[in-house]
Protein backbone atom coordinates (compact mmCIF):
# COMPACT_ATOMS: atom_id res chain seq x y z
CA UNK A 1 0.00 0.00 0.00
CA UNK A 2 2.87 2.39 0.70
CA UNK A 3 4.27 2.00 -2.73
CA UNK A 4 0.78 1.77 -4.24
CA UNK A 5 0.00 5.09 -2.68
CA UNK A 6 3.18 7.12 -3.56
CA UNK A 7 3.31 5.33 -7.35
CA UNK A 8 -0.44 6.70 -7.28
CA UNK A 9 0.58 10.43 -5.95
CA UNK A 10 3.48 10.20 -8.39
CA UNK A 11 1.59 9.92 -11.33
CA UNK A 12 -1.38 12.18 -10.21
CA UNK A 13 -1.77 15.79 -12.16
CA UNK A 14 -3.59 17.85 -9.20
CA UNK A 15 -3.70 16.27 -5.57
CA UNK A 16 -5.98 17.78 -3.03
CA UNK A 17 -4.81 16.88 0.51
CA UNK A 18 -8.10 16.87 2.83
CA UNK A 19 -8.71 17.27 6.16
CA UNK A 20 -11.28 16.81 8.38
CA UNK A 21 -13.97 19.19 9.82
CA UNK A 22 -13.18 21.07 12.56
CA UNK A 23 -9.74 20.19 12.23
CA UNK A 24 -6.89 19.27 15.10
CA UNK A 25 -3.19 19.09 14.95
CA UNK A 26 -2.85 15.82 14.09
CA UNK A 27 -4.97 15.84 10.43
CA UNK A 28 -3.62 19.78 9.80
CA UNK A 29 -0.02 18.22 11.18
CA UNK A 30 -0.47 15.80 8.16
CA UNK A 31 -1.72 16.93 5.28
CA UNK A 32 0.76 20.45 5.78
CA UNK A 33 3.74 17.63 5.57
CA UNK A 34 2.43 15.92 3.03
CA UNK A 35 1.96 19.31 0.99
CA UNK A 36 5.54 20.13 1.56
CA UNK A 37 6.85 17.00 0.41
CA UNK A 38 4.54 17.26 -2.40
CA UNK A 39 5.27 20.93 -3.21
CA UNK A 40 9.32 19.70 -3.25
CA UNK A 41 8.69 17.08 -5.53
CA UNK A 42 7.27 19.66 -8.00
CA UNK A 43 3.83 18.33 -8.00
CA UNK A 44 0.32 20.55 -8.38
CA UNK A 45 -1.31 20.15 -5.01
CA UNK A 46 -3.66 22.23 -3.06
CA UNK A 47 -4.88 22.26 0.49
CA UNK A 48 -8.59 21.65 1.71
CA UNK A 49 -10.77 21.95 4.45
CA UNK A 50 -14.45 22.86 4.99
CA UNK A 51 -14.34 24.47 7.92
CA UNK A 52 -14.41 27.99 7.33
CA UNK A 53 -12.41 29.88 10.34
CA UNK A 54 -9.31 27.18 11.29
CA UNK A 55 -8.49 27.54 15.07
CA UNK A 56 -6.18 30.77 15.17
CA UNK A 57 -3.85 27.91 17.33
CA UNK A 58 -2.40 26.55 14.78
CA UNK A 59 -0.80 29.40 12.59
CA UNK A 60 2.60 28.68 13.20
CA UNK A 61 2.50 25.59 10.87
CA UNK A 62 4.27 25.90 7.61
CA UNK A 63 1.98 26.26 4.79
CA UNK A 64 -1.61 26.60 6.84
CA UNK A 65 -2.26 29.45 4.65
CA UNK A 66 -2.78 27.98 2.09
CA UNK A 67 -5.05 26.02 3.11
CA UNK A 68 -8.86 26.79 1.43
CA UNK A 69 -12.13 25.88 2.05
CA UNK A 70 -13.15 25.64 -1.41
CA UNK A 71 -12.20 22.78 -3.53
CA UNK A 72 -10.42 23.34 -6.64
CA UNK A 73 -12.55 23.06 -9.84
CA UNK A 74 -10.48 19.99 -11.20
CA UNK A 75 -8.56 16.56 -9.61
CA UNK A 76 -7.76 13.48 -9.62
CA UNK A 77 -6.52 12.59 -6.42
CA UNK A 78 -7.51 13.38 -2.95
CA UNK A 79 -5.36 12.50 0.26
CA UNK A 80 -7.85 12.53 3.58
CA UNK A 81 -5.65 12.09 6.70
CA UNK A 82 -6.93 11.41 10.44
CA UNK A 83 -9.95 10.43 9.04
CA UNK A 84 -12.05 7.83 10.25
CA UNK A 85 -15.09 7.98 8.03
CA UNK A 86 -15.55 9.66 4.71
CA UNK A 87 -18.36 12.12 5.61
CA UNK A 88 -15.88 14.27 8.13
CA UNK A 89 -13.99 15.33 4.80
CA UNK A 90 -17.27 17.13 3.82
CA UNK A 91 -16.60 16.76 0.02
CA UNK A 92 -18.56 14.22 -2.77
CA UNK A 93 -17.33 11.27 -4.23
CA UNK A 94 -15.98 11.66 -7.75
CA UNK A 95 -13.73 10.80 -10.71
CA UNK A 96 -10.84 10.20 -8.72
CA UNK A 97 -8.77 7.98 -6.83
CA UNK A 98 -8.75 8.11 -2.78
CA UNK A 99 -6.38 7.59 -0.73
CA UNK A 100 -7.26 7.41 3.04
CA UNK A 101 -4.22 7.36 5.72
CA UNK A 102 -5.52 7.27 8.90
CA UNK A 103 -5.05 5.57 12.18
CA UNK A 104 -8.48 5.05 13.95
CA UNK A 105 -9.99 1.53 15.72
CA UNK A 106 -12.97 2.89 13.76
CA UNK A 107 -11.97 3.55 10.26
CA UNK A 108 -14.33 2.60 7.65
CA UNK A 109 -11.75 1.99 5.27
CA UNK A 110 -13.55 4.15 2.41
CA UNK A 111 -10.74 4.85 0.74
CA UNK A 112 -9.56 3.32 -2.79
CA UNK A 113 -6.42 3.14 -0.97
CA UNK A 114 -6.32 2.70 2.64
CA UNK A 115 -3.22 2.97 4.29
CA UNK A 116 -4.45 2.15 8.25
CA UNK A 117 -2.44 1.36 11.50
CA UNK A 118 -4.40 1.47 14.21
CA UNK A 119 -0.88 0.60 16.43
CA UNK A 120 0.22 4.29 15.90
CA UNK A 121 -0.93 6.98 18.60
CA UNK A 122 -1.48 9.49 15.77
CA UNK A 123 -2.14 9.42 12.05
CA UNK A 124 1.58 12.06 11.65
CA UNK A 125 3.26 8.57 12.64
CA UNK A 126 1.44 6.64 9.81
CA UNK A 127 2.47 9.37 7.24
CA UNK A 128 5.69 9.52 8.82
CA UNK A 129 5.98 6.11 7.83
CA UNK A 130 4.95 6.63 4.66
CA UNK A 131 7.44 9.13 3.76
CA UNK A 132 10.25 6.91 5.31
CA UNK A 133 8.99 4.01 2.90
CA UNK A 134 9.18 5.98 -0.01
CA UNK A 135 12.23 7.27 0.71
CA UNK A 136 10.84 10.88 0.58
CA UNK A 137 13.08 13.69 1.99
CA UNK A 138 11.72 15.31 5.29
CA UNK A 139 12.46 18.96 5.57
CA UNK A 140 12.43 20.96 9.07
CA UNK A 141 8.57 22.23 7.73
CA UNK A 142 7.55 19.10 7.27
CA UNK A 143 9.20 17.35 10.53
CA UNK A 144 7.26 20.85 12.51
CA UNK A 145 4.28 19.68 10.97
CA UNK A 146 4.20 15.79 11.62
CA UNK A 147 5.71 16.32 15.39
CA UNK A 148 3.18 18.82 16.08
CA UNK A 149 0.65 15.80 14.85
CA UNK A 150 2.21 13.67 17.04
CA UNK A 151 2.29 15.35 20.32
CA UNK A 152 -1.20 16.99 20.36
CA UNK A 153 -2.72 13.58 19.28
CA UNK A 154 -0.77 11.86 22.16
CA UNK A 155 -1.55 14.66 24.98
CA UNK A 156 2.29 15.07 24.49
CA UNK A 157 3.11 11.92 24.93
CA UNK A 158 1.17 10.93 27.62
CA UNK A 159 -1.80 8.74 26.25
CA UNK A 160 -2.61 6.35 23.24
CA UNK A 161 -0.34 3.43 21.88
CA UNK A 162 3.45 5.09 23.28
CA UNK A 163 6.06 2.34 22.78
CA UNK A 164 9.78 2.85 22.20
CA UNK A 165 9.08 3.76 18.15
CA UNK A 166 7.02 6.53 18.94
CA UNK A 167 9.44 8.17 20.81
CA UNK A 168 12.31 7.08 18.65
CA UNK A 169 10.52 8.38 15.44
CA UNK A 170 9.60 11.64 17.64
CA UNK A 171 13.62 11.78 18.21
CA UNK A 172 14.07 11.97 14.27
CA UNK A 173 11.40 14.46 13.56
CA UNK A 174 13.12 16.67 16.53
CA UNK A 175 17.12 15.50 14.15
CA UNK A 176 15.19 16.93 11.10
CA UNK A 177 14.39 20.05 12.46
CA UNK A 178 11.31 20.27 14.69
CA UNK A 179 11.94 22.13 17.46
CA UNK A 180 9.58 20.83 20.44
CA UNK A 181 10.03 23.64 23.29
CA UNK A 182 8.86 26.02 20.39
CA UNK A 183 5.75 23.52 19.47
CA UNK A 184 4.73 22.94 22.88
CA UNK A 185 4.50 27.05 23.44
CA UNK A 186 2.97 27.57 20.19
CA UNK A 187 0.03 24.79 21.56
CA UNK A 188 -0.18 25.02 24.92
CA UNK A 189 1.10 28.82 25.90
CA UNK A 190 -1.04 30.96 24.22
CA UNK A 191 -4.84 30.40 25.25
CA UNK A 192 -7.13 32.67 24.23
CA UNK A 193 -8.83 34.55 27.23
CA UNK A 194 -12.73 33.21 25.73
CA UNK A 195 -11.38 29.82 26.64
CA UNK A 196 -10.00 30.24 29.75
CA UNK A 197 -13.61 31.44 30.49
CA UNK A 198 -14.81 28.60 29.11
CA UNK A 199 -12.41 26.35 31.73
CA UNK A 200 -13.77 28.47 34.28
CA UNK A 201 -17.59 27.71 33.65
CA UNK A 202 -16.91 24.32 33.31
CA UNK A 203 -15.31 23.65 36.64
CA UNK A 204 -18.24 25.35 37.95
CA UNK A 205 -20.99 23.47 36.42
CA UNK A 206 -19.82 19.91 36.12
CA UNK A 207 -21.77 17.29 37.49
CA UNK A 208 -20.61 13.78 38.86
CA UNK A 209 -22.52 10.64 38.21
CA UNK A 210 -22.01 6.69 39.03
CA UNK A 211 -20.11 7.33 42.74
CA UNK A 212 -18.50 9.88 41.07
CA UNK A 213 -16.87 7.77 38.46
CA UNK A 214 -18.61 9.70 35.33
CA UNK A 215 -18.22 13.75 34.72
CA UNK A 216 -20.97 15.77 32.79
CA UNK A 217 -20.99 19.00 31.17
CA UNK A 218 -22.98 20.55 28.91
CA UNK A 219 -21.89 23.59 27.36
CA UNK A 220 -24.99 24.68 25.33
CA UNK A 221 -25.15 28.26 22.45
CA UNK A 222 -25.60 30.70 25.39
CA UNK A 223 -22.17 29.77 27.30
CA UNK A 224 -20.23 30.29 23.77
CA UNK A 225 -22.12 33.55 23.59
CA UNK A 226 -21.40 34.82 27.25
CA UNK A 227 -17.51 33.11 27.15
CA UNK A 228 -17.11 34.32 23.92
CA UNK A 229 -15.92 30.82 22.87
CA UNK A 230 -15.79 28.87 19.76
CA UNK A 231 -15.86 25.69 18.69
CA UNK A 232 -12.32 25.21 18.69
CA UNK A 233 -11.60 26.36 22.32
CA UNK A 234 -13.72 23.58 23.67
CA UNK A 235 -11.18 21.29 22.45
CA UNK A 236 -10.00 19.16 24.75
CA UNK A 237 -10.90 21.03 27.74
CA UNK A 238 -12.72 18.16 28.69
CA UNK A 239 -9.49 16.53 29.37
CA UNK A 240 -9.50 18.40 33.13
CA UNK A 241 -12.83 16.49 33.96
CA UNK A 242 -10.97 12.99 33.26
CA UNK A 243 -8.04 13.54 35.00
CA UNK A 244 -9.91 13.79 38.30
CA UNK A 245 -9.36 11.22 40.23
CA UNK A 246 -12.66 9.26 40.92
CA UNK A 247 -13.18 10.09 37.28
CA UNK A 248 -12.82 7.35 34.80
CA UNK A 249 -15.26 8.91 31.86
CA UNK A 250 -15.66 12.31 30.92
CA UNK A 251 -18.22 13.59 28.89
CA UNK A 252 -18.78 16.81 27.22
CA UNK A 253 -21.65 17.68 25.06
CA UNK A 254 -21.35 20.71 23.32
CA UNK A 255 -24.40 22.25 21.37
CA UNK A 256 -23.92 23.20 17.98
CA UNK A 257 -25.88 26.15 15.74
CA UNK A 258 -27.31 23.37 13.43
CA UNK A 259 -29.55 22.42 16.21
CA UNK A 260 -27.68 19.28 17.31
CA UNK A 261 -25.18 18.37 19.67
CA UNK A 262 -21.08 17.32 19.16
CA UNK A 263 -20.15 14.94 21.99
CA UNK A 264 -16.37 14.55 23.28
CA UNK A 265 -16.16 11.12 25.59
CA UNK A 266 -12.30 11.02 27.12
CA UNK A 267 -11.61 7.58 29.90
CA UNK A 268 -8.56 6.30 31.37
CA UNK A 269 -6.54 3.30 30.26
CA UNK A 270 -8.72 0.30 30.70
CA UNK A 271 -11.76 1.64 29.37
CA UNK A 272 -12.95 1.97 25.54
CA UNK A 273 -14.99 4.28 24.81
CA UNK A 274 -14.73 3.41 20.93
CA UNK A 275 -17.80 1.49 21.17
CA UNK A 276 -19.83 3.56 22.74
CA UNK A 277 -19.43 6.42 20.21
CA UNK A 278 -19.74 3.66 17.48
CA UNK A 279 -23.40 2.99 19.03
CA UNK A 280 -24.05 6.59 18.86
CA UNK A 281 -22.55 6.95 15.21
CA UNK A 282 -19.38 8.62 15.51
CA UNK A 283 -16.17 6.63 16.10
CA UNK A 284 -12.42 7.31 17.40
CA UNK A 285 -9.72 5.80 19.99
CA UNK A 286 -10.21 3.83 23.27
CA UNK A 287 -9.75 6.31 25.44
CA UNK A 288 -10.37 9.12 23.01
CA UNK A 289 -13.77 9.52 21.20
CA UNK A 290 -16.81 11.66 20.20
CA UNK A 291 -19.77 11.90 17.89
CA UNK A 292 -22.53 14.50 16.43
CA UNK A 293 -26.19 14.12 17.25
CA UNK A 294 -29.22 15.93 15.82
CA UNK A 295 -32.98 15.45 16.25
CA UNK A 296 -32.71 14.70 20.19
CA UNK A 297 -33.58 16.94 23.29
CA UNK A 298 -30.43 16.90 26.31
CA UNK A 299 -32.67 15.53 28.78
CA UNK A 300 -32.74 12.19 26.64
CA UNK A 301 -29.37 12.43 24.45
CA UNK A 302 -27.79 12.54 28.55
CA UNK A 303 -29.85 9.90 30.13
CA UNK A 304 -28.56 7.69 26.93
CA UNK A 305 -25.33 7.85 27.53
CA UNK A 306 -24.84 7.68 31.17
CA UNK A 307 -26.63 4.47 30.47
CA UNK A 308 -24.44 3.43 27.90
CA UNK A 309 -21.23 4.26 30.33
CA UNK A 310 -22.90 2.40 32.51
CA UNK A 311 -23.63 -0.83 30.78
CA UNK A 312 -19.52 -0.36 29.52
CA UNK A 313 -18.54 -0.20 32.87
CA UNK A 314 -20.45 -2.95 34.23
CA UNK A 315 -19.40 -5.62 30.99
């Protein structure tokens, strides 16, 4: 598949890299390498995603410019990375060939190529991978780009699959040119004041279910409003509730302005959550997961999944 894929990019007149809606360091971290490589090699490719306003956090990457959220008028191959199903791309099937790289228990596979290992901690190893494979040269861009995929995927290196390769593949990103004191500030040292805020509401309105094994919150329209908030500074802030320590499942449901809900589920080592989100539709890691929900009032869409948590916990 890794030779399939490159022979395939190779060839191909106008690549589109993809990534997913409401994007995170890990599939921006990918397709930005990818796009350097690809840029290097003299190839025509150009840089997608449909969300309109990508989180301000991540303009120190190389490249995120030009990325659009408007796809180009003519293609014949698309690259989705960190992406477990094919609607999150937010684009229609066509006359062209797909590759998929991603590295989700859940993928669906939808790609014509499918390069999956669910064994890495982030899809900027699998493409890392990739590139090694191929022999493909890795400048300091595109080592910034896959170790910033790496360590915001793995909580910098403190959850998912770690073994010795992740770190030793981390070391050679860092050889190449990626400078990880300057990544870490550029991620973790400059939050906005709307999402501080945000922190604060939710430590005061969380609630505790199951002996307090299970944390709530519901951040709903209003609380963006008031916090001044978006989408993007909810991310991950439900990692605080989790790390409590009667806590073994967080959950945070955030209400959306298409009048339905996006649902972040975080749990400690032993316990997947993958198959709860798969019951709900959505998909993602053991310990890392989430979905989108429309048509269903809080009341109910809560009761259902403390239920589910429950019934997890219990097999």
């Amino acid at each position: 598949m890794y030779k399939t894929a490159w022979d395939t990019l190779m060839r191909a007149e106008h690549i589109v890299l993809v990534s997913h809606v409401n994007p995170d360091g890990d599939t921006l971290g990918c397709v930005l390498a990818l796009y350097d490589v690809l840029m290097r090699a003299n190839k025509k490719v150009s840089l997608y995603n449909a969300t309109t306003v990508l989180p301000k956090i991540y303009d120190f990457l190389p490249h995120i410019k030009k990325v659009k959220d408007r796809m180009p008028a003519r293609f014949d191959v698309v690259v989705s990375c960190d992406c477990g199903s094919f609607d999150r791309l937010r684009i229609e099937r066509g006359d062209y060939t797909l590759i998929n790289i991603d590295h989700h228990k859940t993928s669906q596979h939808f790609g014509d190529i499918n390069i999956v290992n669910i064994d890495q901690p982030s899809a900027g190893l699998v493409v890392y991978d990739f590139l090694i494979k191929n022999s493909a040269k890795i400048s300091k861009d595109c080592a910034t780009c896959l170790y910033t995929a790496v360590a915001e995927d793995t909580g910098f290196f403190t959850y998912g699959a770690l073994g010795a390769s992740t770190f030793e593949s981390a070391a050679k990103l860092v050889q190449r040119g990626a400078k990880p004191t300057e990544i870490a500030h550029a991620l973790k040292g400059r939050q906005s004041l709307a999402k501080i805020r945000l922190l604060a509401y939710i430590l005061n309105h969380f609630e505790l279910y199951h002996d307090a094994s299970i944390a709530f919150i519901l951040i709903d329209k209003e609380t963006l409003l008031q916090t001044g908030a978006r989408r993007y500074d909810a991310k991950n802030i439900i990692n605080i509730l989790r790390d409590l320590a009667t806590v073994n499942v967080a959950v945070m449901v955030l209400e959306e302005k298409s009048e339905g809900y996006k649902v972040s589920l975080r749990s400690k080592e032993d316990i997947d959550i993958s198959a709860i989100s798969r019951s709900f539709g959505g998909g993602g890691h053991k310990n890392s997961a989430g979905f989108e929900i429309k048509d269903q009032d809080i009341a109910t869409l809560k009761a259902r999944l403390l239920q589910r948590i429950i019934e997890n916990d219990k097999q």
